[in-house]
Each structure stands twice: as C-alpha cells, then as structure tokens.
Protein backbone atom coordinates (compact mmCIF):
# COMPACT_ATOMS: atom_id res chain seq x y z
CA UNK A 1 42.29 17.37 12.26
CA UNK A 2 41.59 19.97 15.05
CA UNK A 3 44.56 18.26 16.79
CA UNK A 4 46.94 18.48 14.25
CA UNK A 5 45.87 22.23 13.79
CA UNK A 6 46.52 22.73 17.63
CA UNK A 7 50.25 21.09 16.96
CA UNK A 8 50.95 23.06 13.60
CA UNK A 9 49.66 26.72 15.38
CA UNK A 10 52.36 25.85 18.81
CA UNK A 11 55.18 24.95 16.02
CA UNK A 12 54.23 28.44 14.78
CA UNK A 13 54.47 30.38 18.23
CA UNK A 14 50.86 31.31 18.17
CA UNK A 15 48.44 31.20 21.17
CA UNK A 16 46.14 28.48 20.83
CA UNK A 17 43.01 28.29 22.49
CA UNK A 18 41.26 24.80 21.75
CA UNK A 19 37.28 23.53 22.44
CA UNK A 20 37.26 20.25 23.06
CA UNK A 21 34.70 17.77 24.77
CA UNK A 22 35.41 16.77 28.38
CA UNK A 23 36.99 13.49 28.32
CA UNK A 24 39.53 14.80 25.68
CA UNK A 25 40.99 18.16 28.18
CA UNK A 26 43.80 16.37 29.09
CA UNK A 27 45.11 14.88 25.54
CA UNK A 28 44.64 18.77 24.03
CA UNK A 29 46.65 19.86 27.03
CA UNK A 30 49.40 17.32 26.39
CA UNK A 31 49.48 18.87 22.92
CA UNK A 32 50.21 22.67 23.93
CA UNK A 33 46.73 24.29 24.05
CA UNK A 34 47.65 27.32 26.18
CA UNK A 35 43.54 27.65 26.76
CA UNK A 36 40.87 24.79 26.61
CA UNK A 37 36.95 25.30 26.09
CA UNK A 38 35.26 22.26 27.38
CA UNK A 39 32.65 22.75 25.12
CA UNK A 40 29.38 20.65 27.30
CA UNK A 41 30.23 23.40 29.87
CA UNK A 42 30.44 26.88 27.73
CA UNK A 43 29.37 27.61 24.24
CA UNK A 44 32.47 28.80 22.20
CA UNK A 45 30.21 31.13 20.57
CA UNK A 46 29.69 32.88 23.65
CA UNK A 47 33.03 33.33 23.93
CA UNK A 48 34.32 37.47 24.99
CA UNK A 49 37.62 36.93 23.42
CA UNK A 50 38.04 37.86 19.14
CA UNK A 51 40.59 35.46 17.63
CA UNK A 52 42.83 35.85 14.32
CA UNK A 53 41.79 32.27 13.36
CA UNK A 54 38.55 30.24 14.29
CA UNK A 55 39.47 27.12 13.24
CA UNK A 56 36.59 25.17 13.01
CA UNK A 57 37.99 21.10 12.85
CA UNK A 58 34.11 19.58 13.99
CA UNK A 59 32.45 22.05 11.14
CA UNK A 60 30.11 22.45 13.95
CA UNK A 61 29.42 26.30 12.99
CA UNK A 62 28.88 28.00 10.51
CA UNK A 63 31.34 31.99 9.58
CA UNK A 64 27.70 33.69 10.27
CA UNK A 65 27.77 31.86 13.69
CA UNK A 66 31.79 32.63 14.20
CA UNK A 67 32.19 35.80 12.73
CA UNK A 68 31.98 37.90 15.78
CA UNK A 69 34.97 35.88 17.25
CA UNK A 70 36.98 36.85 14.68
CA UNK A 71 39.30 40.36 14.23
CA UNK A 72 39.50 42.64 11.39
CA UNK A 73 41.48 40.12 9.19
CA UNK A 74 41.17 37.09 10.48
CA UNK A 75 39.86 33.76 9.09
CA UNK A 76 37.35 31.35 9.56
CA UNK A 77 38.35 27.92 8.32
CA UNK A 78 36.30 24.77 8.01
CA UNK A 79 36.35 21.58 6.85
CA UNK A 80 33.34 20.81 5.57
CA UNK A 81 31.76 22.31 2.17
CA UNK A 82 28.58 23.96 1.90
CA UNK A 83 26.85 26.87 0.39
CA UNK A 84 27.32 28.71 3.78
CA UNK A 85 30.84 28.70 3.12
CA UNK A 86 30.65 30.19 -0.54
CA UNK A 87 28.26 32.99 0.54
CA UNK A 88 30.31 33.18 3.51
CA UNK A 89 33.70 34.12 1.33
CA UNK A 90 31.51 36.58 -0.47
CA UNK A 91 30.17 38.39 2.40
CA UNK A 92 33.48 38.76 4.69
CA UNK A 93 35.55 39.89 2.44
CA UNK A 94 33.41 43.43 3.18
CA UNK A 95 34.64 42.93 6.47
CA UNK A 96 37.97 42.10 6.11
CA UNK A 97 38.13 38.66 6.79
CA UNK A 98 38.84 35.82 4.99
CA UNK A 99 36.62 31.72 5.01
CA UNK A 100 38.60 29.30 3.68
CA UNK A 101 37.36 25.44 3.48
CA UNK A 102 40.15 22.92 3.68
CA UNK A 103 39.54 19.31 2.69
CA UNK A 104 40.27 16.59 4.64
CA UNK A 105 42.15 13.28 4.78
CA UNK A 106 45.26 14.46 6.63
C-alpha cells in the first residue's frame, strides 16, 4: 500500500519522502520518492522535518507517536484500526489535524 501511496502523491505533484527498509531503497526510488528513510539506519520519528501527511502504510506508529511530524492541518493516516486511532481523531482535531484509517485490500 505504502507504494501505491508513494505513486498516487508524485501523480499529484507533491514531495514525497518515503521510509523504507534497506533492501527496498532502490524499488521506492524507481517509483519517484524525492527522499528515502532507510528506516534500520534512522528512526522516522526522529525525523527534524514536519510533513502535511504521515502516511503510515506498515501501521508501525501510532498519531501520539507521529504527531509532532505533522503541520497545523495535516493528517495522519493508517491502515490499521485500533482504539488509538479513535481517541486519536478526538484529540487532534484540538490541534488542527486530522487521523484518518483507510482499509485495505487495494
């Protein structure tokens, strides 16, 4: 799913910046990532950068983890259900933001 999400945001003009593990850099590259994260060498969470999406494909964190990544109005998305996810909508909408939980089977 993440790599659809990385074609679908380069269709759109946006700048994507993609975590991925190591042996799958090059394959995100081919697909228009204008940044990877290889993600056994740095922590995305640690990341300096704030983003308009965090697109979270793995469901490896959770909005609490993310939400400093994220600008005044942007969205965390995820794709797997939990109750993080419903507090999570409750809570950032006092910030601004918006967590959305898609389902899969693309």
């Amino acid at each position: 799913m993440g790599s659809l999400a990385v074609g679908i945001a380069k269709r759109l003009k946006a700048h994507v910046s993609a975590v991925c593990s190591t042996y799958a850099l090059d394959y995100v590259k081919g697909l228009g990532a204008d940044e990877i994260i290889d993600r056994r060498k740095q922590d995305p969470m640690t990341l300096p950068a704030t983003f308009d999406v965090v697109f979270d494909a793995a469901a490896a964190h959770s909005y609490f983890a993310a939400r400093h990544l994220l600008v005044k109005g942007g969205a965390y998305v995820t794709t797997l259900p939990s109750p993080g996810v419903f507090l999570g909508k409750a809570v950032a909408v006092f910030k601004g933001r918006l967590v959305v939980q898609v389902e899969g089977g693309f």
